[in-house]
Protein backbone atom coordinates (compact mmCIF):
# COMPACT_ATOMS: atom_id res chain seq x y z
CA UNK A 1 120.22 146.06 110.58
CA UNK A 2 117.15 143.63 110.45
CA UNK A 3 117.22 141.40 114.39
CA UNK A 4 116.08 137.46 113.83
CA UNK A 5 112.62 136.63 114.69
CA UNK A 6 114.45 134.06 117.25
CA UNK A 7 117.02 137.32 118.53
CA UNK A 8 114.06 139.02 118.96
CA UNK A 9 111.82 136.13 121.32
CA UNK A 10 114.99 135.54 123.02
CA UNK A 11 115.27 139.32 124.25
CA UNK A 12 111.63 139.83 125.15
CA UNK A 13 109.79 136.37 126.03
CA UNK A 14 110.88 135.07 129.37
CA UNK A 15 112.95 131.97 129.63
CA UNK A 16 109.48 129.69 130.82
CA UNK A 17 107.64 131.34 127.85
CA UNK A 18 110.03 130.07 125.69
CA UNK A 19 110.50 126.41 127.70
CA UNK A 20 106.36 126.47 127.09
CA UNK A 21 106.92 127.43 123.64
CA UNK A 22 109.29 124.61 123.08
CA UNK A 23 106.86 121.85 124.71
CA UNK A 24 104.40 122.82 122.37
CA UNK A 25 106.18 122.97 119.46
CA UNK A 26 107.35 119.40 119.90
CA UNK A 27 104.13 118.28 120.84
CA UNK A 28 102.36 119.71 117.25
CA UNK A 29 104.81 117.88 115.25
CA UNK A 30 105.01 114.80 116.83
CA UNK A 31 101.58 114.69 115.33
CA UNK A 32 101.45 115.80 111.46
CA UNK A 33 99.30 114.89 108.23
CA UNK A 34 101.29 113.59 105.72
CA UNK A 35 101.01 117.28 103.73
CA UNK A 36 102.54 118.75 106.93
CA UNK A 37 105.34 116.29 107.22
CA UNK A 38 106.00 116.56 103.51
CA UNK A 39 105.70 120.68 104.25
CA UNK A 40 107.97 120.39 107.38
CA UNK A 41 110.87 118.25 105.71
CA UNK A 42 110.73 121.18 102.96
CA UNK A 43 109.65 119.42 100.09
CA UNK A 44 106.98 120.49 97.48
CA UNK A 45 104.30 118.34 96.24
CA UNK A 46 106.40 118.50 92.64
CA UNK A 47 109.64 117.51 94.55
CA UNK A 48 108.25 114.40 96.59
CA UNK A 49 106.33 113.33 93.37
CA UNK A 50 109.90 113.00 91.94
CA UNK A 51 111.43 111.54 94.07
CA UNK A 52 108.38 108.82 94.30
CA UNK A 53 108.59 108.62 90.70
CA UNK A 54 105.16 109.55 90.30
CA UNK A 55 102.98 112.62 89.43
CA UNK A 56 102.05 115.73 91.59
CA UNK A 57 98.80 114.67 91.19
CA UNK A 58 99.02 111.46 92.04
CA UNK A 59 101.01 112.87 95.58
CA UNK A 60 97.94 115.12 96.51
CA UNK A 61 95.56 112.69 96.10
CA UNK A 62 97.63 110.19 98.49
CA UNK A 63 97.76 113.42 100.85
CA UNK A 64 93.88 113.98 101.21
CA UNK A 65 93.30 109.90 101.33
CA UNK A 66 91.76 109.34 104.78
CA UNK A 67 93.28 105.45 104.64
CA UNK A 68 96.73 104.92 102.80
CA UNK A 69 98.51 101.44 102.77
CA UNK A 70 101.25 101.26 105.19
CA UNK A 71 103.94 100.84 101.83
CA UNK A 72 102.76 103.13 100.37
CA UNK A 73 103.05 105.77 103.56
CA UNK A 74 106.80 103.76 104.02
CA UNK A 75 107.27 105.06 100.84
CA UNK A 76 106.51 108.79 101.63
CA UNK A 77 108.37 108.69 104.66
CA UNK A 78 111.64 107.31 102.92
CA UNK A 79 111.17 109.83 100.44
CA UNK A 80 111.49 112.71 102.95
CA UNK A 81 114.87 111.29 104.59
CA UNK A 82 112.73 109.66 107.39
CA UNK A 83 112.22 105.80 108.48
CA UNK A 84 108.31 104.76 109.08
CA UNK A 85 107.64 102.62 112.37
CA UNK A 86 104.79 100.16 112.94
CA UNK A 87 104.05 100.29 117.13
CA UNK A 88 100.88 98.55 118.77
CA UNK A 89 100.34 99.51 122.09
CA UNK A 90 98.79 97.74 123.80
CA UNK A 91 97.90 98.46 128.54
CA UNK A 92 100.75 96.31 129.43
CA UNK A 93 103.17 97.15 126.62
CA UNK A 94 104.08 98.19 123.28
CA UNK A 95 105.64 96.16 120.55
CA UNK A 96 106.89 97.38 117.15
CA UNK A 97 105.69 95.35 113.84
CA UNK A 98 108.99 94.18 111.71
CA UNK A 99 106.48 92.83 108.61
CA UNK A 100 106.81 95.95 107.34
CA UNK A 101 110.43 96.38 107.33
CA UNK A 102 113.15 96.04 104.39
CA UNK A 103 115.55 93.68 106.31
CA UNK A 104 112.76 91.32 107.32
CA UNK A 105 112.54 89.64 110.75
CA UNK A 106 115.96 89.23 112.78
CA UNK A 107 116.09 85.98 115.24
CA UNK A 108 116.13 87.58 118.94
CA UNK A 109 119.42 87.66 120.87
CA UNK A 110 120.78 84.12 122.11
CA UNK A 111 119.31 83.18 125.77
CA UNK A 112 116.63 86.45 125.51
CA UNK A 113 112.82 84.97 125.71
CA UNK A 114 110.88 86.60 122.38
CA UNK A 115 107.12 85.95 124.88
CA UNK A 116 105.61 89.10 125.61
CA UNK A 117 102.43 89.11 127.80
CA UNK A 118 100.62 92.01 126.43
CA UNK A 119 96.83 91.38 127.53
C-alpha cells in the first residue's frame, strides 16, 4: 500500500522541520505572479480564459504583462474565487483604497473621525 507524501514527512521530518516548512510555505505564496496564483487556485490558462470570457491567448499575454490595470487584475482575482485589495502603506500607517471596489465608498461609522495622519 502506497504511504502519502504528507504520512511520509510527518514520520521522518521533525516537528520544527515541519513548523519551518510551514513558515516558508506561507511566506512563498503570500507572494505569487499572477500565472502562479492562477496555477495555485487550480485553474488552466483555457479555464480562467472562460471564465473571463476571453481567449487563452489573450490570458497569457495579461500573465507575462509587467504592468496590468488594477480592473483588469480585479478581474483575474474574482475569476479565481478570490477578492483583490488596494493597501498603501505608508511609515505611520496603512490605508486600503475603496475606488476600486464594487460597492463604492461607505460613509464611516457615526461619531468615528475618517483623518488619518499618515506622513
Amino acid at each position: 500500500m502506497a504511504k502519502s507524501f504528507d504520512a511520509l514527512v510527518k514520520r521522518t521530518a521533525t516537528k520544527a522541520v515541519r513548523d519551518r516548512a510551514a513558515v516558508r510555505t506561507k511566506e512563498l505564496l503570500a507572494e505569487l505572479p499572477v500565472a502562479e496564483l492562477r496555477q495555485v487556485a487550480g485553474k488552466s490558462q483555457r479555464e480562467l480564459a472562460l471564465l473571463l470570457g476571453i481567449k487563452q491567448p489573450s490570458v497569457s499575454k495579461l500573465e507575462n504583462q509587467s504592468d496590468i490595470q488594477v480592473s483588469t487584475l480585479q478581474k483575474i482575482v474574482e475569476a479565481l474565487g478570490g477578492t483583490l485589495d488596494v493597501v498603501a502603506r505608508f511609515p505611520k500607517g496603512s490605508v486600503k483604497i475603496s475606488q476600486y471596489g464594487k460597492a463604492g465608498r461607505k460613509a464611516p461609522p457615526s461619531g468615528s473621525s475618517p483623518e488619518v495622519q499618515l506622513f
